[in-house]
PDB file of N, CA and C in Angstrom:
ATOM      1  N   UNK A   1     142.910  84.002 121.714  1.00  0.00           N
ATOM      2  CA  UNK A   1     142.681  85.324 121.151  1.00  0.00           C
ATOM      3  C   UNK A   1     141.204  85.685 121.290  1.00  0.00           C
ATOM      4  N   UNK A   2     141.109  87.063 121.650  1.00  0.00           N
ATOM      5  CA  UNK A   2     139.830  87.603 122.082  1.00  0.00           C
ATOM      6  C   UNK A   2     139.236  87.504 120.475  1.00  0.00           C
ATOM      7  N   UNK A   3     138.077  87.387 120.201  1.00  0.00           N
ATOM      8  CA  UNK A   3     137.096  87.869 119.056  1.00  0.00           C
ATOM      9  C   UNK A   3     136.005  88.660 119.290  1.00  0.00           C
ATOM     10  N   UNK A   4     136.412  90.176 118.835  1.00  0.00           N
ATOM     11  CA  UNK A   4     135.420  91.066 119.136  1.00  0.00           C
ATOM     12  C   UNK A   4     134.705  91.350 118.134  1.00  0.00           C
ATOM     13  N   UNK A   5     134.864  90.853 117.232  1.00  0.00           N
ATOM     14  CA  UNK A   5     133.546  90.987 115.878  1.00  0.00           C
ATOM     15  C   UNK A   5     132.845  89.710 115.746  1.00  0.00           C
ATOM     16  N   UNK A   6     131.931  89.351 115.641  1.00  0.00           N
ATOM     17  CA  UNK A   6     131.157  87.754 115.787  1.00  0.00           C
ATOM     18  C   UNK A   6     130.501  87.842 114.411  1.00  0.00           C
ATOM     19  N   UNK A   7     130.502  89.046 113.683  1.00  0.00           N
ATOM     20  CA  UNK A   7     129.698  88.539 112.084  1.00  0.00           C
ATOM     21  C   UNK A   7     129.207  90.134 111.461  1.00  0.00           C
ATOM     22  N   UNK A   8     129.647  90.041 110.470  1.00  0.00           N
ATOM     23  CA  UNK A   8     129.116  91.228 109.738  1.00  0.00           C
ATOM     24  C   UNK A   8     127.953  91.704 109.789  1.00  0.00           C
ATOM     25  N   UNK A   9     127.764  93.029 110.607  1.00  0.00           N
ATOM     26  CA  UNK A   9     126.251  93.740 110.930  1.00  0.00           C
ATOM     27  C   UNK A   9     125.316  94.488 109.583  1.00  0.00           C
ATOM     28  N   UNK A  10     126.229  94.788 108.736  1.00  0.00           N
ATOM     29  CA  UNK A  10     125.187  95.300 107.869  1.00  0.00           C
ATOM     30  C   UNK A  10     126.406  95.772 106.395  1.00  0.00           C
ATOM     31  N   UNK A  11     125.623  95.233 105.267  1.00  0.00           N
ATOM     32  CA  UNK A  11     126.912  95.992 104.130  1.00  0.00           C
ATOM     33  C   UNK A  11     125.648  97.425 103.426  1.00  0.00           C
ATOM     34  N   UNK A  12     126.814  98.444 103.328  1.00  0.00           N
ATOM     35  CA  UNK A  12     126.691  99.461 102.694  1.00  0.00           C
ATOM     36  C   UNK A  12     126.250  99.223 101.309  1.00  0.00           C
ATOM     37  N   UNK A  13     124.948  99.936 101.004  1.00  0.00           N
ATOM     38  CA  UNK A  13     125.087 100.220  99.656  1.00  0.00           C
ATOM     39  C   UNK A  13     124.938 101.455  99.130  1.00  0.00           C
ATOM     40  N   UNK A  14     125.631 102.369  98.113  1.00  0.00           N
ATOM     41  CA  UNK A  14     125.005 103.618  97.699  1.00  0.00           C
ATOM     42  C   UNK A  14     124.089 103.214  96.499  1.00  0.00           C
ATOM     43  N   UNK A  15     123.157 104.554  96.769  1.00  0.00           N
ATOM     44  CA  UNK A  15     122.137 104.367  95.641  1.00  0.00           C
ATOM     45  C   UNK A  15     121.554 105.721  95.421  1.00  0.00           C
ATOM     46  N   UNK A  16     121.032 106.527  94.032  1.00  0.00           N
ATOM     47  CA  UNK A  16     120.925 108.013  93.261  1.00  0.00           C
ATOM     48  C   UNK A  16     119.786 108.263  94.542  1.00  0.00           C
ATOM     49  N   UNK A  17     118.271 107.038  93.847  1.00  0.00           N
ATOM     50  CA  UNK A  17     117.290 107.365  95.220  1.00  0.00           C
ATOM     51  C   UNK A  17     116.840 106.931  96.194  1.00  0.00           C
ATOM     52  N   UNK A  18     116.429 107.123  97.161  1.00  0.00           N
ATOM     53  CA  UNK A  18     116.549 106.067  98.359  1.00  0.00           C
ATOM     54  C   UNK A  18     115.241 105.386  98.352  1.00  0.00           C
ATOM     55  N   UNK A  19     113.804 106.224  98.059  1.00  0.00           N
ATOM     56  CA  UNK A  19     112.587 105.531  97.988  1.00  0.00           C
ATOM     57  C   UNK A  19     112.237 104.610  96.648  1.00  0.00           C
ATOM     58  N   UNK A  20     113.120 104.795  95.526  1.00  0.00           N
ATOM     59  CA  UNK A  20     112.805 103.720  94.763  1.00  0.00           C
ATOM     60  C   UNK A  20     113.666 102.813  95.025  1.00  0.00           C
ATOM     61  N   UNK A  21     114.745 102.993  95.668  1.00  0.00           N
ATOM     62  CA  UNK A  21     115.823 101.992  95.785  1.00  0.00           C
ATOM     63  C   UNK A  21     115.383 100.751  96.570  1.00  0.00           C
ATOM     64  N   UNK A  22     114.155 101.489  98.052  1.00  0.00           N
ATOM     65  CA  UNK A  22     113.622 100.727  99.443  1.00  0.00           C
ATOM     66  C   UNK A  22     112.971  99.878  98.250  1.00  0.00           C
ATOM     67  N   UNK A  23     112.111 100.434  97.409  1.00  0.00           N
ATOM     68  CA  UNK A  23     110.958  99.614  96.700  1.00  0.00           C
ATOM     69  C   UNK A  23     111.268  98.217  96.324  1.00  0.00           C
ATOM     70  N   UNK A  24     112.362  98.900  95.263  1.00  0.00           N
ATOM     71  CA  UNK A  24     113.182  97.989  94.815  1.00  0.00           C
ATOM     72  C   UNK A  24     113.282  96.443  95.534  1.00  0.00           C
ATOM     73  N   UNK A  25     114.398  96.822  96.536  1.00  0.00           N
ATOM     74  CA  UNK A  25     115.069  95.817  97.254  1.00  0.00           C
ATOM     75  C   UNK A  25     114.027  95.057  97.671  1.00  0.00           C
ATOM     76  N   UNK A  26     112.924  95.940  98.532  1.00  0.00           N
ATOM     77  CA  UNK A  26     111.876  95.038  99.164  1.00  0.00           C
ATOM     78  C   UNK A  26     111.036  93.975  98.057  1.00  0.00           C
ATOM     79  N   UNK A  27     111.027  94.337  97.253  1.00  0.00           N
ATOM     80  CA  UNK A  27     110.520  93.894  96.100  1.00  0.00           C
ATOM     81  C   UNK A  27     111.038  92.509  95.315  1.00  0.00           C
ATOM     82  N   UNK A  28     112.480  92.829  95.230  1.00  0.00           N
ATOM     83  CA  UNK A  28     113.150  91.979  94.667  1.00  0.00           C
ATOM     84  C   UNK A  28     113.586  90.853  95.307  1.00  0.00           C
ATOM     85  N   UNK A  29     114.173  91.301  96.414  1.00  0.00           N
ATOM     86  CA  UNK A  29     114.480  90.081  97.799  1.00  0.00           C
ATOM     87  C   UNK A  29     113.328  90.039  98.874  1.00  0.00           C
ATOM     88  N   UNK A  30     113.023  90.309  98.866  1.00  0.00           N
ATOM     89  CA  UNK A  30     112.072  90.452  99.618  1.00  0.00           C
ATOM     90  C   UNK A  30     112.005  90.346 101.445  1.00  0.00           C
ATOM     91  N   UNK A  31     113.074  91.867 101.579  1.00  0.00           N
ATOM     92  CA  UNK A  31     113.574  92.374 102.285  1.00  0.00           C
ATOM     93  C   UNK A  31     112.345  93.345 103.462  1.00  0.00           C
ATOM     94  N   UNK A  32     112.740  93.523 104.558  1.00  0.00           N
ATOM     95  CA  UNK A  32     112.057  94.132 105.669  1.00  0.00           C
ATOM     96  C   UNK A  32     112.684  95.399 105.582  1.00  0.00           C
ATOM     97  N   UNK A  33     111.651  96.626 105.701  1.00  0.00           N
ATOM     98  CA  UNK A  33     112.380  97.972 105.812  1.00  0.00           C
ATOM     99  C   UNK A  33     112.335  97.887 107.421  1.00  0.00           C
ATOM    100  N   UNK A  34     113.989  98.288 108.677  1.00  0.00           N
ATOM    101  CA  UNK A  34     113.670  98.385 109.497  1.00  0.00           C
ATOM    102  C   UNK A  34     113.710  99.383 109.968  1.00  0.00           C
ATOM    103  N   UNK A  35     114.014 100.167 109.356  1.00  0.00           N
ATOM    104  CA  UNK A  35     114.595 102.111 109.340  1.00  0.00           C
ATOM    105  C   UNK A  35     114.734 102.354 107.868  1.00  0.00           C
ATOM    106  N   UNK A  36     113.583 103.772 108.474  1.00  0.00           N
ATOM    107  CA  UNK A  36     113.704 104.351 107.000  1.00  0.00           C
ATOM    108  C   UNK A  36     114.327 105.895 107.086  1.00  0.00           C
ATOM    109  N   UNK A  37     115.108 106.352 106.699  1.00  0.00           N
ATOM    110  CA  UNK A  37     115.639 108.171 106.431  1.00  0.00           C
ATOM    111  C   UNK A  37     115.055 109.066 105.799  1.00  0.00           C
ATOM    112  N   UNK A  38     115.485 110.276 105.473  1.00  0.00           N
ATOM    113  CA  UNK A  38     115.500 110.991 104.348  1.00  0.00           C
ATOM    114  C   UNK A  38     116.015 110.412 103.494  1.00  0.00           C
ATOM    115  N   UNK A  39     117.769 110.012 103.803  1.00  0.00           N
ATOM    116  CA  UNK A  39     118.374 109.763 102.633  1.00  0.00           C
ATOM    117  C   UNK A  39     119.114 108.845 103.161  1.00  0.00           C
ATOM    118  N   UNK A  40     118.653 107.572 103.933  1.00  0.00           N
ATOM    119  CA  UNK A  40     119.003 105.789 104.213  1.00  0.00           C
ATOM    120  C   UNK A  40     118.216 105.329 104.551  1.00  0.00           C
ATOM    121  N   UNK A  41     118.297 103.811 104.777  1.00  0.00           N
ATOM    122  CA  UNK A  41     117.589 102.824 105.367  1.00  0.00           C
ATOM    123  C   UNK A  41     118.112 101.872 105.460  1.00  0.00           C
ATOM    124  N   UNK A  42     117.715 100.912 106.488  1.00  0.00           N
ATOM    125  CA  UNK A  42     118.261  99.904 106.903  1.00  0.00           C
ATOM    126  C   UNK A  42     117.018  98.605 106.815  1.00  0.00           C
ATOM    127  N   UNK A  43     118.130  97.886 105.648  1.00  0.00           N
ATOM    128  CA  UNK A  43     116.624  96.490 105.603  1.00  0.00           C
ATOM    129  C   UNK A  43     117.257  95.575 105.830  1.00  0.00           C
ATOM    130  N   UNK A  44     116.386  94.088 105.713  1.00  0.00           N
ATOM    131  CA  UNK A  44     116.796  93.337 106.527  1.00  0.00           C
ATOM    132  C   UNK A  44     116.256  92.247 106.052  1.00  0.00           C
ATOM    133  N   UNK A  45     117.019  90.989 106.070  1.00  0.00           N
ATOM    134  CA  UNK A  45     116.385  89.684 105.758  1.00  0.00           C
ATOM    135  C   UNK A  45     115.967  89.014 106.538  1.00  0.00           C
ATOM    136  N   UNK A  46     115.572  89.814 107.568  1.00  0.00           N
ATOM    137  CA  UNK A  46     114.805  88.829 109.383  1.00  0.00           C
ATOM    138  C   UNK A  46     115.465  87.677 109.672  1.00  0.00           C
ATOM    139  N   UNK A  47     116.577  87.387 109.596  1.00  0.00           N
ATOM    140  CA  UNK A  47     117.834  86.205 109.756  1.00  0.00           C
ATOM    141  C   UNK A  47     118.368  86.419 110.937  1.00  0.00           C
ATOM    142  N   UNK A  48     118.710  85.849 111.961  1.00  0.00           N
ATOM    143  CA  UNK A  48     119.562  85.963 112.929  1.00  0.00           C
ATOM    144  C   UNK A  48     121.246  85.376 112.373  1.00  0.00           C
ATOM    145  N   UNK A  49     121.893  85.950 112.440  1.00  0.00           N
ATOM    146  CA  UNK A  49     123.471  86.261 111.707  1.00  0.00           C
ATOM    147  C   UNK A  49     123.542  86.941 110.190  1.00  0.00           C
ATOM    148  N   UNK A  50     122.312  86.915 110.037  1.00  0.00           N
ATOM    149  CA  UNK A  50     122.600  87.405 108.258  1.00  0.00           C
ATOM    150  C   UNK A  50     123.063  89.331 108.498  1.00  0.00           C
ATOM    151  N   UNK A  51     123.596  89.864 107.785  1.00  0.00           N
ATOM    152  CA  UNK A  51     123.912  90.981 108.068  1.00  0.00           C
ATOM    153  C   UNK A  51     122.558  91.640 107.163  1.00  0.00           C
ATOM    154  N   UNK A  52     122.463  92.734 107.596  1.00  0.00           N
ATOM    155  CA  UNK A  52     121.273  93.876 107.198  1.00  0.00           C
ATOM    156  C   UNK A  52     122.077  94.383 105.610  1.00  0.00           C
ATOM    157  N   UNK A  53     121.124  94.925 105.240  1.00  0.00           N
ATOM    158  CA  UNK A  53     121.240  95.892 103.961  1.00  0.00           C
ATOM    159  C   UNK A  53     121.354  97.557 104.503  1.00  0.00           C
ATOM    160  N   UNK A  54     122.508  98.062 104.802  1.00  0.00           N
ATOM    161  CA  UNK A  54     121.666  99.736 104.446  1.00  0.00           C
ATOM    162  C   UNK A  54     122.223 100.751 103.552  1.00  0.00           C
ATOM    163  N   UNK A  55     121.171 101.286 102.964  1.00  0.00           N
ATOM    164  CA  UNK A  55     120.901 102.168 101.817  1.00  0.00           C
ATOM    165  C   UNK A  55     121.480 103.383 101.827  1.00  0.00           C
ATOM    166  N   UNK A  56     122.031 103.708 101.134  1.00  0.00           N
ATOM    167  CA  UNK A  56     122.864 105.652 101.585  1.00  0.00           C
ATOM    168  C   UNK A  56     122.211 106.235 100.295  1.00  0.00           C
ATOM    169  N   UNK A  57     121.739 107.166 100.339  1.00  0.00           N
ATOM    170  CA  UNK A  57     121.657 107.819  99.023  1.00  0.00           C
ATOM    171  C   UNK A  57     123.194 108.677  98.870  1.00  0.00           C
ATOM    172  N   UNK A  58     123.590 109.051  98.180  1.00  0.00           N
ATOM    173  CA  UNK A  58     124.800 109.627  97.194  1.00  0.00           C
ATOM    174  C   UNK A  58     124.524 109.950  95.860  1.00  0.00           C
ATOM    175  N   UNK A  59     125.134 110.960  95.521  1.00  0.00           N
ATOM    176  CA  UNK A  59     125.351 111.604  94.201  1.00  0.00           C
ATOM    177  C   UNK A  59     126.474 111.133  93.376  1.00  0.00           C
ATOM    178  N   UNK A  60     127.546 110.515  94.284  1.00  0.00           N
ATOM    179  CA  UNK A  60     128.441 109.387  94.184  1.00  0.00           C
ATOM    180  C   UNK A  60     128.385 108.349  92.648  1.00  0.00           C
ATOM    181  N   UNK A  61     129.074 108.382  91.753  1.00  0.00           N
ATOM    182  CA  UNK A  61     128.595 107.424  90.639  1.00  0.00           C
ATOM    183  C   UNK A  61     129.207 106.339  90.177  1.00  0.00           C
ATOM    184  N   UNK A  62     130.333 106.112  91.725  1.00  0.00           N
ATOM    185  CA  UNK A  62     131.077 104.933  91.728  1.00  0.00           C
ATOM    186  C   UNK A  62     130.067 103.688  92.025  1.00  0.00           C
ATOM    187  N   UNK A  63     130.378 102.161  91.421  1.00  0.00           N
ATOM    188  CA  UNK A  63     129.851 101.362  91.149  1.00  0.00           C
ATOM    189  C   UNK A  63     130.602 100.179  92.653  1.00  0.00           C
ATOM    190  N   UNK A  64     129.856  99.651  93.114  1.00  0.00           N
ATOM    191  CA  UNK A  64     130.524  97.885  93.954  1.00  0.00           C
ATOM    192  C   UNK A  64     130.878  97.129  92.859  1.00  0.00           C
ATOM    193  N   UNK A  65     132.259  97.133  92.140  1.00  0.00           N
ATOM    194  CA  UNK A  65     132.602  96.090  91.124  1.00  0.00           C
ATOM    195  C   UNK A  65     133.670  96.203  91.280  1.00  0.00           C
ATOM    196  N   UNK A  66     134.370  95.320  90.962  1.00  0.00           N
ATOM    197  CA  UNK A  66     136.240  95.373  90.448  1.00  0.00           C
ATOM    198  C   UNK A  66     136.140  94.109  89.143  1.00  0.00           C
ATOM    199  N   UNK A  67     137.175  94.228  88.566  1.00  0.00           N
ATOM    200  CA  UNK A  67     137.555  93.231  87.440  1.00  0.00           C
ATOM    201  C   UNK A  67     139.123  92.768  88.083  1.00  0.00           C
ATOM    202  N   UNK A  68     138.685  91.099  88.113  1.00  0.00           N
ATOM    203  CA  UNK A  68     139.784  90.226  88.715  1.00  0.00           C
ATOM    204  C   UNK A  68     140.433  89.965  87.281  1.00  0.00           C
ATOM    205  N   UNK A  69     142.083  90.554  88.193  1.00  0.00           N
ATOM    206  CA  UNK A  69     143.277  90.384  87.403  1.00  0.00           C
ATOM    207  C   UNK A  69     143.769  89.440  86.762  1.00  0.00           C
ATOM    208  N   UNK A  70     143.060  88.009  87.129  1.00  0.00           N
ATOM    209  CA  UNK A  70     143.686  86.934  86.859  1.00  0.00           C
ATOM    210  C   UNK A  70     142.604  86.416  85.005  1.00  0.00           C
ATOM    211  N   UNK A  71     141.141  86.919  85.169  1.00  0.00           N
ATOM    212  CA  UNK A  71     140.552  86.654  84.136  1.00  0.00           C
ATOM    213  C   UNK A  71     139.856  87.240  83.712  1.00  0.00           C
ATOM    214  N   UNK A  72     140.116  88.564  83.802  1.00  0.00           N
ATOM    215  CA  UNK A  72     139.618  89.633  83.254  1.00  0.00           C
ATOM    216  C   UNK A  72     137.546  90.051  83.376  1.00  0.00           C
ATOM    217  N   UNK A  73     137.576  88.924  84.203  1.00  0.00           N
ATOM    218  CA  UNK A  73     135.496  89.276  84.970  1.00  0.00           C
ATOM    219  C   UNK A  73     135.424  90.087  85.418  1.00  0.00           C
ATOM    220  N   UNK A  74     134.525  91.232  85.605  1.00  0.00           N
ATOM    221  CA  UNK A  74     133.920  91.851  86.220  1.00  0.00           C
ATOM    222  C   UNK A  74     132.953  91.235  87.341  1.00  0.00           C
ATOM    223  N   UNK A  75     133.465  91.139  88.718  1.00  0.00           N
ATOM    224  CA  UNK A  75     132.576  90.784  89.672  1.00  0.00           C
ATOM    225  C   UNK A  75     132.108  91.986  90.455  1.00  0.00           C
ATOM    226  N   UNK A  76     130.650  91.527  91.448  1.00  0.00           N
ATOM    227  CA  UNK A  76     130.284  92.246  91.969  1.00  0.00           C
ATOM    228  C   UNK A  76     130.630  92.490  93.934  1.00  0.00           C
ATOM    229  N   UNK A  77     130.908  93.184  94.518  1.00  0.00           N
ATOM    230  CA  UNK A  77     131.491  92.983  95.632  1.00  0.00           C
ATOM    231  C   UNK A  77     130.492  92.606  96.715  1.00  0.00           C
ATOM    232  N   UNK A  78     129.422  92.602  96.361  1.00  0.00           N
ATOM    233  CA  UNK A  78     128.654  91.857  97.186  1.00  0.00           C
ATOM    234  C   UNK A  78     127.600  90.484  96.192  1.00  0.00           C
ATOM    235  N   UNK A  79     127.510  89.446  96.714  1.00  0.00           N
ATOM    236  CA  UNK A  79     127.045  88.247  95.865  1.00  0.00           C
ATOM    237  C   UNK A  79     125.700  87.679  96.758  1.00  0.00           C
ATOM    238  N   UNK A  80     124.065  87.882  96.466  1.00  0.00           N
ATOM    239  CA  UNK A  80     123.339  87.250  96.740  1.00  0.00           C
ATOM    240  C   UNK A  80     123.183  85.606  96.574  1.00  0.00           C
ATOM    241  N   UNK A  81     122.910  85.020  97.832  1.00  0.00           N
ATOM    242  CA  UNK A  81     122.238  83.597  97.348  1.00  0.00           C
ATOM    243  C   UNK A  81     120.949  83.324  97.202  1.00  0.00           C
ATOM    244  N   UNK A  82     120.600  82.141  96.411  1.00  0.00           N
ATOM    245  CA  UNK A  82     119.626  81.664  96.031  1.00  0.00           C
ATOM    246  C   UNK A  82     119.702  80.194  95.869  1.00  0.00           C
ATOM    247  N   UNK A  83     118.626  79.613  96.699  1.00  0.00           N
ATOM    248  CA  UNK A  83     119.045  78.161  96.184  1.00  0.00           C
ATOM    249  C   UNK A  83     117.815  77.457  94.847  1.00  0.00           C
ATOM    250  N   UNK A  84     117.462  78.317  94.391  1.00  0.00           N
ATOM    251  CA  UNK A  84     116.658  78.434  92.721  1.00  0.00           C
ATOM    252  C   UNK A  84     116.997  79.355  91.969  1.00  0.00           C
ATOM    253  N   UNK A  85     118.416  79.100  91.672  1.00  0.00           N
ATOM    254  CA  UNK A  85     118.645  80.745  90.418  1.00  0.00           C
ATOM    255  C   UNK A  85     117.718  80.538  88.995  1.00  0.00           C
ATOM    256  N   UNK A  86     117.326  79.563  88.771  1.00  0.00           N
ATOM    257  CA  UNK A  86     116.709  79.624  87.564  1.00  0.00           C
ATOM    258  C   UNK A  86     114.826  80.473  87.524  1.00  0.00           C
ATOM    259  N   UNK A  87     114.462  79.960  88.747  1.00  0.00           N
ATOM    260  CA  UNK A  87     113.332  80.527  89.537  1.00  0.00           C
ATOM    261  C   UNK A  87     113.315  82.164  89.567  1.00  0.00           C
ATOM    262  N   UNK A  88     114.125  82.481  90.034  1.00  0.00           N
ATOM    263  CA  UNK A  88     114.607  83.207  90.809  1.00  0.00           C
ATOM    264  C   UNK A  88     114.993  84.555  89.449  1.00  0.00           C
ATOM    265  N   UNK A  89     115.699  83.844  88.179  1.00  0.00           N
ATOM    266  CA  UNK A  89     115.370  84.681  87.054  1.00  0.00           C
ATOM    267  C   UNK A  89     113.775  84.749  86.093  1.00  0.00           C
ATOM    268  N   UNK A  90     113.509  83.946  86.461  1.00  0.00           N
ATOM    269  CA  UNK A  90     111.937  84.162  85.717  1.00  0.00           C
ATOM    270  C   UNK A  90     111.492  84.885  86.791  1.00  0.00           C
ATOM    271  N   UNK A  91     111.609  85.356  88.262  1.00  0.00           N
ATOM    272  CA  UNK A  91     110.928  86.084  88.940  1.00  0.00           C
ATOM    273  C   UNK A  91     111.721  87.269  88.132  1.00  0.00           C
ATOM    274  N   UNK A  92     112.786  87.555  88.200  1.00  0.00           N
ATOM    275  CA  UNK A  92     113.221  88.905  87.721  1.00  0.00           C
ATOM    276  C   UNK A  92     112.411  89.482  86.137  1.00  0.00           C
ATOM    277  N   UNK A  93     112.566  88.756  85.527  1.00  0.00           N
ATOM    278  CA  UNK A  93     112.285  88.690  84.014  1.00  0.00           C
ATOM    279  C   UNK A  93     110.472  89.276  84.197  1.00  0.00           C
ATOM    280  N   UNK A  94     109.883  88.746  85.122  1.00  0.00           N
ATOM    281  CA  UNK A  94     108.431  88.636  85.653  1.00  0.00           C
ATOM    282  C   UNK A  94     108.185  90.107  86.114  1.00  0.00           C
ATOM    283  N   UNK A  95     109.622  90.603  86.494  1.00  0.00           N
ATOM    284  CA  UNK A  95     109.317  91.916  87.025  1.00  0.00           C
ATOM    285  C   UNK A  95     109.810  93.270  86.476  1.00  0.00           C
ATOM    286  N   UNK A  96     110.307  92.814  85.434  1.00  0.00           N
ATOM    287  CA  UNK A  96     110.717  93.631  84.290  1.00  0.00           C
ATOM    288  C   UNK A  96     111.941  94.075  85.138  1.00  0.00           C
ATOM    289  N   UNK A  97     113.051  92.847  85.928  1.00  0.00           N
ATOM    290  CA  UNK A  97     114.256  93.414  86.003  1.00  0.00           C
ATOM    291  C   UNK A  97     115.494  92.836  85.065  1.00  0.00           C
ATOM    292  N   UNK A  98     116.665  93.406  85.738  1.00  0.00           N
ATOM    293  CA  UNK A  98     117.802  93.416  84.321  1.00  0.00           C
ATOM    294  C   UNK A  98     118.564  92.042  84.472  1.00  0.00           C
ATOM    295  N   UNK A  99     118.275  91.151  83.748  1.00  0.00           N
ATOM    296  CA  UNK A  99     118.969  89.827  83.545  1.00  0.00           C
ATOM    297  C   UNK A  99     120.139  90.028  83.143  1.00  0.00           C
ATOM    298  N   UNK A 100     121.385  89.503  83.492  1.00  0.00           N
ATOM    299  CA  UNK A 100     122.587  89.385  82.703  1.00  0.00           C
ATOM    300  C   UNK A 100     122.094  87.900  81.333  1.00  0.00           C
ATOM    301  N   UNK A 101     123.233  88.412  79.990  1.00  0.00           N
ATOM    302  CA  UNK A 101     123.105  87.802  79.493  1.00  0.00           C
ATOM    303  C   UNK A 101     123.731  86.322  79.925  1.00  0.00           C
ATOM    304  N   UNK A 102     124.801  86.028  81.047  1.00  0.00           N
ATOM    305  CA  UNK A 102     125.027  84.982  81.538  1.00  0.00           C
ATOM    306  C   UNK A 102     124.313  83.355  81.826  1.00  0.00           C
ATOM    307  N   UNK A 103     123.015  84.684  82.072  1.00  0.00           N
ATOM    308  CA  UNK A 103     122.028  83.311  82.481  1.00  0.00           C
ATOM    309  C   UNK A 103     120.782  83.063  80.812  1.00  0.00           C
ATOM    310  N   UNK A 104     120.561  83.560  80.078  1.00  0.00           N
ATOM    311  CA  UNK A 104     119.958  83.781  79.063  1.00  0.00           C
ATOM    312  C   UNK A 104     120.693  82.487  78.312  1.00  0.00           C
TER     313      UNK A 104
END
């Protein structure tokens, strides 16, 4: 069997603004802007196979979540790694971002 997709090129995200959103991301992951829009951008974790980030702005006020049927969680449809999550929340906490109480 032929395989004409070799790896996910980039996941969608919507977001209200697009220049605090770039800030953001670059900020937090510490992501490459490689295209910037009016109202997208495309960033990037300089990875060869990793798929890109790009940004849509929308007025849109639907959320990337579902709650699995089996135990009632709210997950998120896309899942960052880290191989220091504990690090990795004192950087957030450091930057006055939003901790779940999970890790607290």
């Amino acid at each position: 069997m032929e395989h004409f997709i070799p790896r996910i090129s980039a996941i969608e995200i919507p977001v209200s603004n697009i220049e605090r959103s770039i800030h953001w991301y670059v900020k937090m992951f510490g992501l490459e802007v490689q295209y910037q829009g009016s109202k997208d951008a495309m960033l990037t974790f300089n990875e060869v196979g990793v798929p890109g980030i790009f940004l849509c702005q929308t007025e849109d006020s639907q959320r990337l979540q579902f709650v699995n049927t089996s135990n009632g969680i709210t997950h998120s449809v896309i899942d960052f790694y880290t191989s220091n999550l504990e690090a990795y929340r004192d950087f957030l906490i450091e930057q006055r971002g939003q901790v779940s109480s999970k890790f607290n």
